[in-house]
PDB file of N, CA and C in Angstrom:
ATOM      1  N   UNK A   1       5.329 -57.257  37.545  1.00  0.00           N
ATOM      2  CA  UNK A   1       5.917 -56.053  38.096  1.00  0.00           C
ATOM      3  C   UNK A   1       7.325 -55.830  37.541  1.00  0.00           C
ATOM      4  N   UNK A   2       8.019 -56.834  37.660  1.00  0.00           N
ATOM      5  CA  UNK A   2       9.445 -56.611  36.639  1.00  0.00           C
ATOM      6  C   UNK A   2       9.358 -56.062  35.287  1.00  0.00           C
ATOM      7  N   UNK A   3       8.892 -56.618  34.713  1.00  0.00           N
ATOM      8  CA  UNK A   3       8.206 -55.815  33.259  1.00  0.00           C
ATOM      9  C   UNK A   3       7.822 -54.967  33.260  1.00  0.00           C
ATOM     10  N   UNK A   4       7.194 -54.141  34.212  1.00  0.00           N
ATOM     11  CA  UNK A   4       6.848 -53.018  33.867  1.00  0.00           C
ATOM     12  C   UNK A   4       8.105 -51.809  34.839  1.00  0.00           C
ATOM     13  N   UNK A   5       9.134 -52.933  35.474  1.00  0.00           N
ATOM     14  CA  UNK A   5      10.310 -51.433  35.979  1.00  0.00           C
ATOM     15  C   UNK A   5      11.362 -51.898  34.591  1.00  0.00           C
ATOM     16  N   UNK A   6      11.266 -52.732  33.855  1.00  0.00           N
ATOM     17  CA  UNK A   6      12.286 -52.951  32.784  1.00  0.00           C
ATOM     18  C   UNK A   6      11.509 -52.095  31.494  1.00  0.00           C
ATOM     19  N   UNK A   7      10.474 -52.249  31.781  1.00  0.00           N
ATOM     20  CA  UNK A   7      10.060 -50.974  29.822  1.00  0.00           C
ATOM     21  C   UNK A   7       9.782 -49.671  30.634  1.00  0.00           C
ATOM     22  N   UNK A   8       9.401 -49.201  32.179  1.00  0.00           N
ATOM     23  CA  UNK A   8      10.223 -47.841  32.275  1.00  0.00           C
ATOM     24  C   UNK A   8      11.559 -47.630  32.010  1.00  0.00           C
ATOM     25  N   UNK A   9      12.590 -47.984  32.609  1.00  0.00           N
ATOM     26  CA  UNK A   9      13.876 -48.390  32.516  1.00  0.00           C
ATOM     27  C   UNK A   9      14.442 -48.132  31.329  1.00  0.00           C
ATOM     28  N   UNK A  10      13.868 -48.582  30.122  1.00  0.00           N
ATOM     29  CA  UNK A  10      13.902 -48.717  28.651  1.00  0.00           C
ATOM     30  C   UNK A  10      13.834 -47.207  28.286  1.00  0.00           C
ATOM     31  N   UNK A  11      12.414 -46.938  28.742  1.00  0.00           N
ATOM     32  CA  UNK A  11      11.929 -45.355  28.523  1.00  0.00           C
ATOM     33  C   UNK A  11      12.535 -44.718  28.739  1.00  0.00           C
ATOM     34  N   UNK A  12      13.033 -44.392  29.856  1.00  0.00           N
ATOM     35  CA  UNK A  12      14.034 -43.459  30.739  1.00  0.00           C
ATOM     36  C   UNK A  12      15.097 -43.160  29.963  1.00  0.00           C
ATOM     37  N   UNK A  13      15.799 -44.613  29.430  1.00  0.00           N
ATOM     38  CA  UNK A  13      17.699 -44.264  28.977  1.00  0.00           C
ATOM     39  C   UNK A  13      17.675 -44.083  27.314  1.00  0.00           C
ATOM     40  N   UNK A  14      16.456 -44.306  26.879  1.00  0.00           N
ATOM     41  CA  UNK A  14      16.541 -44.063  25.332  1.00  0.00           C
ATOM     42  C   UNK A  14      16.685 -42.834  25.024  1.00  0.00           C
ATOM     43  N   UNK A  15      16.104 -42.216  25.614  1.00  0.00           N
ATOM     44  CA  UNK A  15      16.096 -40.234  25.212  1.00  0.00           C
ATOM     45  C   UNK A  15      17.353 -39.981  25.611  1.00  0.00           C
ATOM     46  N   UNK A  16      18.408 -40.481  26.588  1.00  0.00           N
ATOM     47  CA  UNK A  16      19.392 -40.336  26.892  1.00  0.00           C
ATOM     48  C   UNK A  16      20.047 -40.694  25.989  1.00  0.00           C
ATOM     49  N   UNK A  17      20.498 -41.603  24.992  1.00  0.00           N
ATOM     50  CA  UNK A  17      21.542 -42.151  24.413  1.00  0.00           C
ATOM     51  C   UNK A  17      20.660 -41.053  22.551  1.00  0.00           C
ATOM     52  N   UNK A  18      19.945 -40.326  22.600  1.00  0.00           N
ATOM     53  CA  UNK A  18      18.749 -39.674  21.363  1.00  0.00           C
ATOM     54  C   UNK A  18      19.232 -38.620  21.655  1.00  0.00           C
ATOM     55  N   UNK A  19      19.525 -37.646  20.302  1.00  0.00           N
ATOM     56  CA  UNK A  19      19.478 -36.610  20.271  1.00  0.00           C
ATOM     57  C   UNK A  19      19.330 -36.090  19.091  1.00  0.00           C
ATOM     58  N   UNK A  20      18.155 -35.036  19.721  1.00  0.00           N
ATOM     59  CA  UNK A  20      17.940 -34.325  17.871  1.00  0.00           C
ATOM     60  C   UNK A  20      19.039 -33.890  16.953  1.00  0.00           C
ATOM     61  N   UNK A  21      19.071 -33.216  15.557  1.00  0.00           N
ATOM     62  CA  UNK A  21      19.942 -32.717  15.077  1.00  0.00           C
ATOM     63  C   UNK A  21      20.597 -31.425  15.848  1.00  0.00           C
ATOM     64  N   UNK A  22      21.927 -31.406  15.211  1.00  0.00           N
ATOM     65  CA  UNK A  22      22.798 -30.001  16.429  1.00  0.00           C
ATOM     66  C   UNK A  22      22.126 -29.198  15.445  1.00  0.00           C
ATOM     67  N   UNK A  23      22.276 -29.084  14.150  1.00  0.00           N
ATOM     68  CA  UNK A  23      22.118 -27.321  13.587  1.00  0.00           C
ATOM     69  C   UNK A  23      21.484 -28.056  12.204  1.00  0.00           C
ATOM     70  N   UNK A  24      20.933 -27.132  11.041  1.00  0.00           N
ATOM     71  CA  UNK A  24      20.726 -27.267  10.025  1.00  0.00           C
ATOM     72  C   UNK A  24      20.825 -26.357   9.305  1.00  0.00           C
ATOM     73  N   UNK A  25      21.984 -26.208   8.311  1.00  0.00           N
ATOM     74  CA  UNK A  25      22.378 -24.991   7.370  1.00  0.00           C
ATOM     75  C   UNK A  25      21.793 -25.144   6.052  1.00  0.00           C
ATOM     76  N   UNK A  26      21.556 -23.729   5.836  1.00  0.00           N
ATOM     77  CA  UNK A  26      21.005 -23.855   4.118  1.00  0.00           C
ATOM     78  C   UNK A  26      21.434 -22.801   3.542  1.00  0.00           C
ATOM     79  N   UNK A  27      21.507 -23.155   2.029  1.00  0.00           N
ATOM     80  CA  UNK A  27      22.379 -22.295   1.224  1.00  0.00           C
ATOM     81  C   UNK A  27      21.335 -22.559   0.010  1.00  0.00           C
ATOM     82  N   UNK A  28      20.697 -21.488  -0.533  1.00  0.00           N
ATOM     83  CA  UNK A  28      19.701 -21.525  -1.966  1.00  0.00           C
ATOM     84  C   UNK A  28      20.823 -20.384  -3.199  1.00  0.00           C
ATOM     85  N   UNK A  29      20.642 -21.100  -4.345  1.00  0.00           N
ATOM     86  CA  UNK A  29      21.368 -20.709  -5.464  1.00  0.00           C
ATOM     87  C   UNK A  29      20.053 -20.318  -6.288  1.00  0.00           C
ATOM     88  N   UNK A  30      19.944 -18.616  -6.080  1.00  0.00           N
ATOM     89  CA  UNK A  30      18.817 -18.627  -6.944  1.00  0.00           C
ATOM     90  C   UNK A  30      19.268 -18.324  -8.882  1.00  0.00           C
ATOM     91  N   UNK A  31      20.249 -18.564  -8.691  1.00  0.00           N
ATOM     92  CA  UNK A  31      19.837 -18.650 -10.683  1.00  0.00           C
ATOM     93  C   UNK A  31      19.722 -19.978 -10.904  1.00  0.00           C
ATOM     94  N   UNK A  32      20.111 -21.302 -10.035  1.00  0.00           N
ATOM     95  CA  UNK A  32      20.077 -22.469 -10.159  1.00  0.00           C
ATOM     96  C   UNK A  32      18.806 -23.349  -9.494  1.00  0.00           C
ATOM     97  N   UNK A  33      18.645 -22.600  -8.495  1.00  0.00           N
ATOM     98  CA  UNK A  33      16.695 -22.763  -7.866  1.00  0.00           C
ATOM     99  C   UNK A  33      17.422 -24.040  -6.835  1.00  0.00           C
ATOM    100  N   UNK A  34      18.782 -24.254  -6.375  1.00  0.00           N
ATOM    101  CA  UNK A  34      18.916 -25.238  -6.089  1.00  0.00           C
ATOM    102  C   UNK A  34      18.953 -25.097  -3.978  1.00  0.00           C
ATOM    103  N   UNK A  35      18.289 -26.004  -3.720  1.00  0.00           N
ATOM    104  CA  UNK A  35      18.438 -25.288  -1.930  1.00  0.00           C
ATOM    105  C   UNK A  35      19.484 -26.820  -1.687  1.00  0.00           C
ATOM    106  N   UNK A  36      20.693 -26.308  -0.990  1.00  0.00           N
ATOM    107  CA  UNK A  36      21.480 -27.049  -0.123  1.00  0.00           C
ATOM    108  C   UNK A  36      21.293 -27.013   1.333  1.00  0.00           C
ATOM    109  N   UNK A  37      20.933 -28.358   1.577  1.00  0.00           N
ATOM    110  CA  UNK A  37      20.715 -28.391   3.103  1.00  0.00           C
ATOM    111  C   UNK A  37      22.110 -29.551   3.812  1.00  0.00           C
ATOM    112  N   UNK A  38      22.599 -29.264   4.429  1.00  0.00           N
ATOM    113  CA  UNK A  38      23.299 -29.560   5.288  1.00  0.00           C
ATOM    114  C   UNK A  38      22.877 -30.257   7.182  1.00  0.00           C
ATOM    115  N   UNK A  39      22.890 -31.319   7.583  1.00  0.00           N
ATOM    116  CA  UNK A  39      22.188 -31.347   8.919  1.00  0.00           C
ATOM    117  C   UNK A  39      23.483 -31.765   9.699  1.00  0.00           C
ATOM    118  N   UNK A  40      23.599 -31.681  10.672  1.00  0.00           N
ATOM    119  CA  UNK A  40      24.619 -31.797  11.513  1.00  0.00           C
ATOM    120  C   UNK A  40      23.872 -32.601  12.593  1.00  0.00           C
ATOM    121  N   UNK A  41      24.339 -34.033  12.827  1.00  0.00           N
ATOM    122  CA  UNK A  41      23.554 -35.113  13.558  1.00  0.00           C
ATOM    123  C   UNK A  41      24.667 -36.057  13.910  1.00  0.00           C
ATOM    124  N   UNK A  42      25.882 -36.014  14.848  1.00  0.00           N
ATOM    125  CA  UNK A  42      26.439 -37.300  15.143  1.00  0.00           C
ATOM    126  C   UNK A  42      26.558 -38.012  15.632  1.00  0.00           C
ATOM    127  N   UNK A  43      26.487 -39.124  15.163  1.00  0.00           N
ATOM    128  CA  UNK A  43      25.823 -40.447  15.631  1.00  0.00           C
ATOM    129  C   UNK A  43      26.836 -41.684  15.699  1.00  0.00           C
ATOM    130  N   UNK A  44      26.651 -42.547  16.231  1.00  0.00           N
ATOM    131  CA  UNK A  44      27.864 -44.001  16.419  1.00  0.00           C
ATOM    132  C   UNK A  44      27.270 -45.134  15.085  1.00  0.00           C
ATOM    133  N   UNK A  45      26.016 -45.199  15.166  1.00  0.00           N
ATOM    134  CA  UNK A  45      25.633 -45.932  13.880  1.00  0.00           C
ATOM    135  C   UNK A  45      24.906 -45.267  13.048  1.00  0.00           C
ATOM    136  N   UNK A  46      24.331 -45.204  11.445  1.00  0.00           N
ATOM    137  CA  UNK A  46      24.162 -44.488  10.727  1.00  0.00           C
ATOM    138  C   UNK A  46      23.162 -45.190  10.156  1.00  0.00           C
ATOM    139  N   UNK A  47      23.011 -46.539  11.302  1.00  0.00           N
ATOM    140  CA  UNK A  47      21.521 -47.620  10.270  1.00  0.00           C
ATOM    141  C   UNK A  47      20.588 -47.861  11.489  1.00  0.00           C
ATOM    142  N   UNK A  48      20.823 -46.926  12.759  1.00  0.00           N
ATOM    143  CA  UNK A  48      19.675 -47.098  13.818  1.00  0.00           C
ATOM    144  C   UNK A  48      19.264 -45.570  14.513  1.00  0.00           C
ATOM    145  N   UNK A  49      20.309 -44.982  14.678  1.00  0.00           N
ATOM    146  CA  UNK A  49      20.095 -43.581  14.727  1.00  0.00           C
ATOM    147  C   UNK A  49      20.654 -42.610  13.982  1.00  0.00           C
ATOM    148  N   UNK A  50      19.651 -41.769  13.253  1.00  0.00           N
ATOM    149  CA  UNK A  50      19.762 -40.822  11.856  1.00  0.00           C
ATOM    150  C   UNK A  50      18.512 -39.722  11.733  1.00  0.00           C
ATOM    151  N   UNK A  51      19.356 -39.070  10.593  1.00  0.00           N
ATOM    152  CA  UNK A  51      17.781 -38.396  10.006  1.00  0.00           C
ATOM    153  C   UNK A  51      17.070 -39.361   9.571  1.00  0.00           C
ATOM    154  N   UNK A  52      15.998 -39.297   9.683  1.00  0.00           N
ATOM    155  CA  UNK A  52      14.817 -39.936   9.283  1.00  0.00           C
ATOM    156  C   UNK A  52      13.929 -39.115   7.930  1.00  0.00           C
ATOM    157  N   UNK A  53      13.713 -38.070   8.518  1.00  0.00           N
ATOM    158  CA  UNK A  53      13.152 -37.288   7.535  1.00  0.00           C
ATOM    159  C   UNK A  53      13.124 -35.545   7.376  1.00  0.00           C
ATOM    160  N   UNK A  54      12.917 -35.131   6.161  1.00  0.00           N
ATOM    161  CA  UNK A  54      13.579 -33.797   5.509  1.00  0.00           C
ATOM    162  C   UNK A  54      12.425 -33.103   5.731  1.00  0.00           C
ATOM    163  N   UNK A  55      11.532 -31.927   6.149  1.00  0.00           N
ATOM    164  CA  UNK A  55      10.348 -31.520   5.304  1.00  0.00           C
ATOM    165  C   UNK A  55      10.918 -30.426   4.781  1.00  0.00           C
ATOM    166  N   UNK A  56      10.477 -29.022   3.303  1.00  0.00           N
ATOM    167  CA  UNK A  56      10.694 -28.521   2.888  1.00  0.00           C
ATOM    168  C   UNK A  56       9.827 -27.570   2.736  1.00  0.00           C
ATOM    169  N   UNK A  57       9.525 -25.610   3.445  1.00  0.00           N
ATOM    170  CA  UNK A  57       8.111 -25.138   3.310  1.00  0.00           C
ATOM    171  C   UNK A  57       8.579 -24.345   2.852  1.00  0.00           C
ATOM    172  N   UNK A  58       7.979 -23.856   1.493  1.00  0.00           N
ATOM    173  CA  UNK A  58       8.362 -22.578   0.964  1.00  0.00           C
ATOM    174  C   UNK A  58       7.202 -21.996   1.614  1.00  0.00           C
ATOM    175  N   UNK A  59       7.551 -20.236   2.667  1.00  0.00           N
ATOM    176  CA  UNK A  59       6.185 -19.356   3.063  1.00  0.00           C
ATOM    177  C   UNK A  59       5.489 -19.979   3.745  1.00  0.00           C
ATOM    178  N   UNK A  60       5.845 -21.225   4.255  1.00  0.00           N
ATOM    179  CA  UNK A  60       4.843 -21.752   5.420  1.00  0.00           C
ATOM    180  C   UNK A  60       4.086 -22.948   4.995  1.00  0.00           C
ATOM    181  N   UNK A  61       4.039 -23.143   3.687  1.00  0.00           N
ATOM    182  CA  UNK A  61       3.639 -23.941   2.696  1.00  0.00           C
ATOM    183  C   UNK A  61       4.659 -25.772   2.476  1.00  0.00           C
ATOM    184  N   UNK A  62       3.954 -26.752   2.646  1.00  0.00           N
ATOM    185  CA  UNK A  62       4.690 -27.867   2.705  1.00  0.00           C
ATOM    186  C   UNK A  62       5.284 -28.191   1.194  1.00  0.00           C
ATOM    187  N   UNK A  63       6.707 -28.138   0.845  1.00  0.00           N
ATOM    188  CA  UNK A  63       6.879 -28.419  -0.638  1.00  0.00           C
ATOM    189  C   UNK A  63       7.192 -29.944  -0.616  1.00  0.00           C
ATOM    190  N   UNK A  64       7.623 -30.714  -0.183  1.00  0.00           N
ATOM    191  CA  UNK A  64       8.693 -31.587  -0.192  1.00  0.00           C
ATOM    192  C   UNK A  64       8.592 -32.301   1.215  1.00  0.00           C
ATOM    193  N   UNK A  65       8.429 -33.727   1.694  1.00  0.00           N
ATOM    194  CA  UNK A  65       8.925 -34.226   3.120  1.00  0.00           C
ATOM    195  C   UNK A  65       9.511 -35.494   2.118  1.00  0.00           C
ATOM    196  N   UNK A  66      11.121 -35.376   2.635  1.00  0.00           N
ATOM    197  CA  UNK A  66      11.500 -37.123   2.120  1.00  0.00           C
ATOM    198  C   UNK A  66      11.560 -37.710   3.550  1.00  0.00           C
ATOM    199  N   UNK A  67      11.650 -39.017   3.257  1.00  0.00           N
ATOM    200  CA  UNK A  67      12.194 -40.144   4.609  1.00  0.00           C
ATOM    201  C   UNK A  67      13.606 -41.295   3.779  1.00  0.00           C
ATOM    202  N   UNK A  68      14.658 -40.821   4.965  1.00  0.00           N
ATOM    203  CA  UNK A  68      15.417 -41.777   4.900  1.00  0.00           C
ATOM    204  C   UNK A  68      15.342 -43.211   6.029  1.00  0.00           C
ATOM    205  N   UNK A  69      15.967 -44.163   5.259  1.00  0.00           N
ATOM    206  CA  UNK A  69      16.431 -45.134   6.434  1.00  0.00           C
ATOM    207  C   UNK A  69      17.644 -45.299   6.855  1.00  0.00           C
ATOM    208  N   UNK A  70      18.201 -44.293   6.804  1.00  0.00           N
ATOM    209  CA  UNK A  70      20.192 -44.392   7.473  1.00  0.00           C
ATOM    210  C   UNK A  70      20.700 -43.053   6.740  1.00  0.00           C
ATOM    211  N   UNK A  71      21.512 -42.724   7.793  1.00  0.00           N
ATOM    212  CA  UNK A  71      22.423 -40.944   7.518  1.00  0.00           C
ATOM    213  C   UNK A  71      23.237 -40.970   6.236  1.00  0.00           C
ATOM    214  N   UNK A  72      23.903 -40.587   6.061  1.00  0.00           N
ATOM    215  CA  UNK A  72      24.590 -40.429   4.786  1.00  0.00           C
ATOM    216  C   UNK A  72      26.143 -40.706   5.684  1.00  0.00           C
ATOM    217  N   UNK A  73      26.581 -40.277   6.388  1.00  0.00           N
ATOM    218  CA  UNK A  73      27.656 -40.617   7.464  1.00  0.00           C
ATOM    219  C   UNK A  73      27.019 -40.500   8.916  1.00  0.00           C
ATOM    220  N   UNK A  74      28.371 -40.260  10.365  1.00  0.00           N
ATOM    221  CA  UNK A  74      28.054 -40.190  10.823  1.00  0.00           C
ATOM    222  C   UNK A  74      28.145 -38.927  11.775  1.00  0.00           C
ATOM    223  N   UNK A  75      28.744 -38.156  10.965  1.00  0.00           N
ATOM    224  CA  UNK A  75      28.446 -36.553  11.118  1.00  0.00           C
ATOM    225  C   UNK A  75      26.913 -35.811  11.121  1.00  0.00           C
ATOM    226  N   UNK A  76      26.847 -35.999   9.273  1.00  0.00           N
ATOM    227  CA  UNK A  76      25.970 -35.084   8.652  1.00  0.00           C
ATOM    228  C   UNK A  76      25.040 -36.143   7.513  1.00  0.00           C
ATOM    229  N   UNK A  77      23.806 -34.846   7.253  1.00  0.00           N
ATOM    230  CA  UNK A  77      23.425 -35.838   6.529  1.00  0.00           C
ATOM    231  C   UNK A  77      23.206 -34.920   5.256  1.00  0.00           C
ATOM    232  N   UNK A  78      23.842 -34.932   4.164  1.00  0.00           N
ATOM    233  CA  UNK A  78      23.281 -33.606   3.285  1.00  0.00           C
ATOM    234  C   UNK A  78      22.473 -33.968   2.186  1.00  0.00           C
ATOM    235  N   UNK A  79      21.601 -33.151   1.666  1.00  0.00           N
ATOM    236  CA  UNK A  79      20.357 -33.135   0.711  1.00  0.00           C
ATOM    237  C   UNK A  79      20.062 -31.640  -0.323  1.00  0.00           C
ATOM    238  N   UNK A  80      20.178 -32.457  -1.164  1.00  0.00           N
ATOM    239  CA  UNK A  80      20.199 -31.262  -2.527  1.00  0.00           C
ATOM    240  C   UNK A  80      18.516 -30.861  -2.850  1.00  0.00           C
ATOM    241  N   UNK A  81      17.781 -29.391  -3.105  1.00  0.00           N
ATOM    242  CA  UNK A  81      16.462 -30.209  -3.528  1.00  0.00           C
ATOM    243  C   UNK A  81      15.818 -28.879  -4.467  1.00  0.00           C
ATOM    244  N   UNK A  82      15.684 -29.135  -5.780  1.00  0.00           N
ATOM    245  CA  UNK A  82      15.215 -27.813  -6.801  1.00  0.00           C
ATOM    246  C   UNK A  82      13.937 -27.715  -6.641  1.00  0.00           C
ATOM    247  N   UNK A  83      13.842 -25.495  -5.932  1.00  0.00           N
ATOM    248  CA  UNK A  83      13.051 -25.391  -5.484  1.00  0.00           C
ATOM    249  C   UNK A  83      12.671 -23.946  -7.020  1.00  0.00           C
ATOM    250  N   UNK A  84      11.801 -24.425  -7.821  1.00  0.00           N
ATOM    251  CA  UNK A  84      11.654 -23.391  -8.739  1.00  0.00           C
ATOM    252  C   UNK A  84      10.864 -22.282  -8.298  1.00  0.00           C
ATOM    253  N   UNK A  85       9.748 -22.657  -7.288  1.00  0.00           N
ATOM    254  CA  UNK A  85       8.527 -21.642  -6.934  1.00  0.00           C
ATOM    255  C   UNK A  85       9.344 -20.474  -6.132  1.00  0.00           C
ATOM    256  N   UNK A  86      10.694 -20.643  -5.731  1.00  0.00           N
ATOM    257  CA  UNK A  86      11.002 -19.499  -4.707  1.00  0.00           C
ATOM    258  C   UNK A  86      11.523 -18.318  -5.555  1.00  0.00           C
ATOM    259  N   UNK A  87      10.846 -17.066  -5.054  1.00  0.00           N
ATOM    260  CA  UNK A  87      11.180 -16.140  -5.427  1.00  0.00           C
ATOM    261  C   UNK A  87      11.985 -15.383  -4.308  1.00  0.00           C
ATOM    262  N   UNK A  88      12.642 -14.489  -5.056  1.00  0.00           N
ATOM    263  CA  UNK A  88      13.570 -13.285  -3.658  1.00  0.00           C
ATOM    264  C   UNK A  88      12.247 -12.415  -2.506  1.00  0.00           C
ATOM    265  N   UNK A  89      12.854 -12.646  -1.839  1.00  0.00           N
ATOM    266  CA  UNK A  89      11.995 -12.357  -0.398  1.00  0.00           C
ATOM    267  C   UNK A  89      11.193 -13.593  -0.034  1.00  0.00           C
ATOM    268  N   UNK A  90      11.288 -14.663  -0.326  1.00  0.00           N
ATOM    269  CA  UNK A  90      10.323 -15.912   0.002  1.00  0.00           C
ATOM    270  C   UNK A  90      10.955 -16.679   1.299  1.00  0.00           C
ATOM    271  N   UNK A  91      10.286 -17.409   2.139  1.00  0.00           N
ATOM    272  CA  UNK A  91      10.799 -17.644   3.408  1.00  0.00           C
ATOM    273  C   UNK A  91      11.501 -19.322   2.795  1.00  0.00           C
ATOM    274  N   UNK A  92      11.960 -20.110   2.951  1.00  0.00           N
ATOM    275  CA  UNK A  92      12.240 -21.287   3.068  1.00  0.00           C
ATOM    276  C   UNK A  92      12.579 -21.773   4.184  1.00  0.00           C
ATOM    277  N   UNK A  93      11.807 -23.044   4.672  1.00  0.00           N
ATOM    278  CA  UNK A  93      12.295 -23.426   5.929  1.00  0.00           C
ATOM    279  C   UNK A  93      12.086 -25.067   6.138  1.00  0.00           C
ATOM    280  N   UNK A  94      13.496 -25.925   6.485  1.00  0.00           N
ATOM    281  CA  UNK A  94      13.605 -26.654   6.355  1.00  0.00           C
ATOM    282  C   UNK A  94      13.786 -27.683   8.171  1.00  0.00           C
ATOM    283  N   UNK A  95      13.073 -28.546   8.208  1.00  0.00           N
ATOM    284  CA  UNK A  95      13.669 -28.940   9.698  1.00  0.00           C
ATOM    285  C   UNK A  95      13.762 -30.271   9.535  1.00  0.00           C
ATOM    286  N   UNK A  96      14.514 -31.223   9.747  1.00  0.00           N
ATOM    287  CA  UNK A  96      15.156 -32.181  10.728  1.00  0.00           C
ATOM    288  C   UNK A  96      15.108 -33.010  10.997  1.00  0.00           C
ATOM    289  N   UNK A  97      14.497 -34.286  11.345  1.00  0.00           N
ATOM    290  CA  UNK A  97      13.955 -35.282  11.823  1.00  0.00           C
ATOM    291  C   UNK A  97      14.437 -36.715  12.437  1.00  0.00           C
ATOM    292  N   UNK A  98      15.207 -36.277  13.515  1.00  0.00           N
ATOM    293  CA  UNK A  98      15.860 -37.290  14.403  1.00  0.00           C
ATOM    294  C   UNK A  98      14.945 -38.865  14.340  1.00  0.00           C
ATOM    295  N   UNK A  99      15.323 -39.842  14.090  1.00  0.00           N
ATOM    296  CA  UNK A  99      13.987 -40.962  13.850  1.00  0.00           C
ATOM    297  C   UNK A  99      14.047 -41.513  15.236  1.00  0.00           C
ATOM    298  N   UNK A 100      14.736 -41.040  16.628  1.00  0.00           N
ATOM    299  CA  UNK A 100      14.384 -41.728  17.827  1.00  0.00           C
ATOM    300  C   UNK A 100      14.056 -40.314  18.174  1.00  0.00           C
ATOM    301  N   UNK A 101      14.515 -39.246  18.363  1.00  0.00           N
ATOM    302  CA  UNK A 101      13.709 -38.331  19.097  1.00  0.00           C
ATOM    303  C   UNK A 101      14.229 -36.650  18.556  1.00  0.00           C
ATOM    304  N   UNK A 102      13.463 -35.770  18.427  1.00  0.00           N
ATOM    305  CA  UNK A 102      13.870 -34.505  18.220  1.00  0.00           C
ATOM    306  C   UNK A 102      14.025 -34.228  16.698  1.00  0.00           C
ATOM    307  N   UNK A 103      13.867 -33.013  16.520  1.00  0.00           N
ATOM    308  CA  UNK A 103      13.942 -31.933  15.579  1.00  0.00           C
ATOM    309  C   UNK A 103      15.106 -30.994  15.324  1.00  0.00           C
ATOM    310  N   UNK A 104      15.293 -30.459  14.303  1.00  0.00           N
ATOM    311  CA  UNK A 104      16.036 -28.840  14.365  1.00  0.00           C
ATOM    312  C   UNK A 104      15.321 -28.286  12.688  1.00  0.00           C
ATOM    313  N   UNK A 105      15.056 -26.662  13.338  1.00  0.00           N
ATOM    314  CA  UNK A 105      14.412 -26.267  12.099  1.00  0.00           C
ATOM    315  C   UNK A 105      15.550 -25.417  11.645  1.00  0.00           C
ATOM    316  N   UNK A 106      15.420 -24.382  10.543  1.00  0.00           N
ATOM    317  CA  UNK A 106      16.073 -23.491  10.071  1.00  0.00           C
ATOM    318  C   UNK A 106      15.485 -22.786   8.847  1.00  0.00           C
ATOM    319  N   UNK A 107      15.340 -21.497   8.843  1.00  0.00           N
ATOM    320  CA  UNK A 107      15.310 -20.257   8.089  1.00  0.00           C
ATOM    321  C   UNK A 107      15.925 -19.980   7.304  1.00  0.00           C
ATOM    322  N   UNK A 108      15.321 -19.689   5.943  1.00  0.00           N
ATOM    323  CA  UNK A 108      16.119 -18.762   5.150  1.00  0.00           C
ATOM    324  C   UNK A 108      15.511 -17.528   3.964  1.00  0.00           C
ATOM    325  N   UNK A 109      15.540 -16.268   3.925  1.00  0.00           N
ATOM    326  CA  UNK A 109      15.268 -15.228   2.969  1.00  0.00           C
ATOM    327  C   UNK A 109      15.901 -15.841   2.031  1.00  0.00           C
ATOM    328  N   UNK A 110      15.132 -15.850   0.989  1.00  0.00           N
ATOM    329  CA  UNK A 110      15.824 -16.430  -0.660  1.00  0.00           C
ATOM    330  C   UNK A 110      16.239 -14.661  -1.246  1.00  0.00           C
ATOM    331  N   UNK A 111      17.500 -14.929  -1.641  1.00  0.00           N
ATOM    332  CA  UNK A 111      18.116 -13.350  -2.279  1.00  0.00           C
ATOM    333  C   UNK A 111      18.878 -13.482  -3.430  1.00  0.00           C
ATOM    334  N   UNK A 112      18.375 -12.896  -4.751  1.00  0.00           N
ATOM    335  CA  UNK A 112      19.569 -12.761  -5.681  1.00  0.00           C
ATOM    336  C   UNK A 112      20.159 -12.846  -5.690  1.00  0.00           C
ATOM    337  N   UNK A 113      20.656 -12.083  -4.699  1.00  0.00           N
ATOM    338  CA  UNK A 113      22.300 -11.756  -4.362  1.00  0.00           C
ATOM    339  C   UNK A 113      23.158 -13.100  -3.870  1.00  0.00           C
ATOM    340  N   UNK A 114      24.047 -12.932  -4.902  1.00  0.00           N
ATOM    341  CA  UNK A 114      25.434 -14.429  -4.004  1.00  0.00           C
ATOM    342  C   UNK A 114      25.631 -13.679  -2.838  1.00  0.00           C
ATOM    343  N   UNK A 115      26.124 -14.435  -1.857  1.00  0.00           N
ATOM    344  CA  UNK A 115      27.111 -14.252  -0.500  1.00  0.00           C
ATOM    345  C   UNK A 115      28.312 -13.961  -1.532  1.00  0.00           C
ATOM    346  N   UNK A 116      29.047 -13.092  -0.996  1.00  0.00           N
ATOM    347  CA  UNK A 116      30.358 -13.349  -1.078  1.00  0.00           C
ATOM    348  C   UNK A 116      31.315 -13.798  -0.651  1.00  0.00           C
ATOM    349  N   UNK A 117      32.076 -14.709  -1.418  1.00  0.00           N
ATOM    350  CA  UNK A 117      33.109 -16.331  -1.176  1.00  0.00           C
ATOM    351  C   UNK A 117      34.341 -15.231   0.153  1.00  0.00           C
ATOM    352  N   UNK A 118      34.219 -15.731   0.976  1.00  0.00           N
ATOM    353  CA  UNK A 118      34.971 -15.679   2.422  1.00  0.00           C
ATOM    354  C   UNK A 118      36.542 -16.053   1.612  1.00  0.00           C
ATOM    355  N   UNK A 119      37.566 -15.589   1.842  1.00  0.00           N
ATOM    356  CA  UNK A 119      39.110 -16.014   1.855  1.00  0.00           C
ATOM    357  C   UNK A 119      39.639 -15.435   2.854  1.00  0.00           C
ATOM    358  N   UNK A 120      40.663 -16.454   3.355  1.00  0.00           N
ATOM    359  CA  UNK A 120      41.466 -15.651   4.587  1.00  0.00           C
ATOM    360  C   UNK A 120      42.919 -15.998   4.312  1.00  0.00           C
TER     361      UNK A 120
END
C-alpha cells in the first residue's frame, strides 16, 4: 500500500515541476529555403528537462522529426532546417516537444517578401 501512495505521489508532482514549451517562433528565408525555428522552454537543467523533439510539416505533410537529448541552453532551444519544397503560399508548421510533458505548435505562410528590419 505504501508503494502505491508513493508512485501516485510521484505522478501527481511531476507534471507540476513539467512544462511544455512557452512559444515557438519561425522565420523562413525564401531565397535561402532556410526555416529558423526558435523554442522558448526554461528550464533549471538542460540534460533532464528539454526539447526532446522538432517535427517539421510542410501543408500538413511530415518533412523532418529530429530528437534531441539536452536543450541547447536553458532558455531556448534553436534549430536551423533547409526546406527546398516550400513554395510562397505553403503552410509550414513546426511544434515542440517537451520530453516530460507537453507541446507548442506554430504556423507559418511562406512569402517572398522579407519582413521589414524593425529600427527604433
Amino acid at each position: 500500500m505504501k508503494a502505491s501512495v508513493t508512485a501516485l505521489l510521484i505522478l501527481v508532482t511531476v507534471p507540476l515541476f513539467a512544462h511544455p514549451p512557452k512559444n515557438v517562433t519561425l522565420e523562413y528565408d525564401y531565397d535561402t529555403k532556410i526555416l529558423g525555428v526558435v523554442i522558448q522552454h526554461s528550464v533549471n537543467n538542460i540534460s533532464k528537462h528539454y526539447v526532446n523533439k522538432v517535427v517539421v510539416e510542410l501543408n500538413g505533410k511530415k518533412q523532418i522529426e529530429q530528437t534531441f537529448n539536452r536543450q541547447m541552453d536553458g532558455e531556448k532551444h534553436e534549430v536551423l532546417y533547409k526546406i527546398v519544397d516550400a513554395d510562397e503560399g505553403d503552410k509550414l508548421t513546426v511544434i515542440g516537444y517537451c520530453n516530460i510533458s507537453g507541446r507548442k505548435k506554430s504556423e507559418l505562410i511562406v512569402s517572398a517578401e522579407q519582413p521589414e528590419e524593425k529600427t527604433e
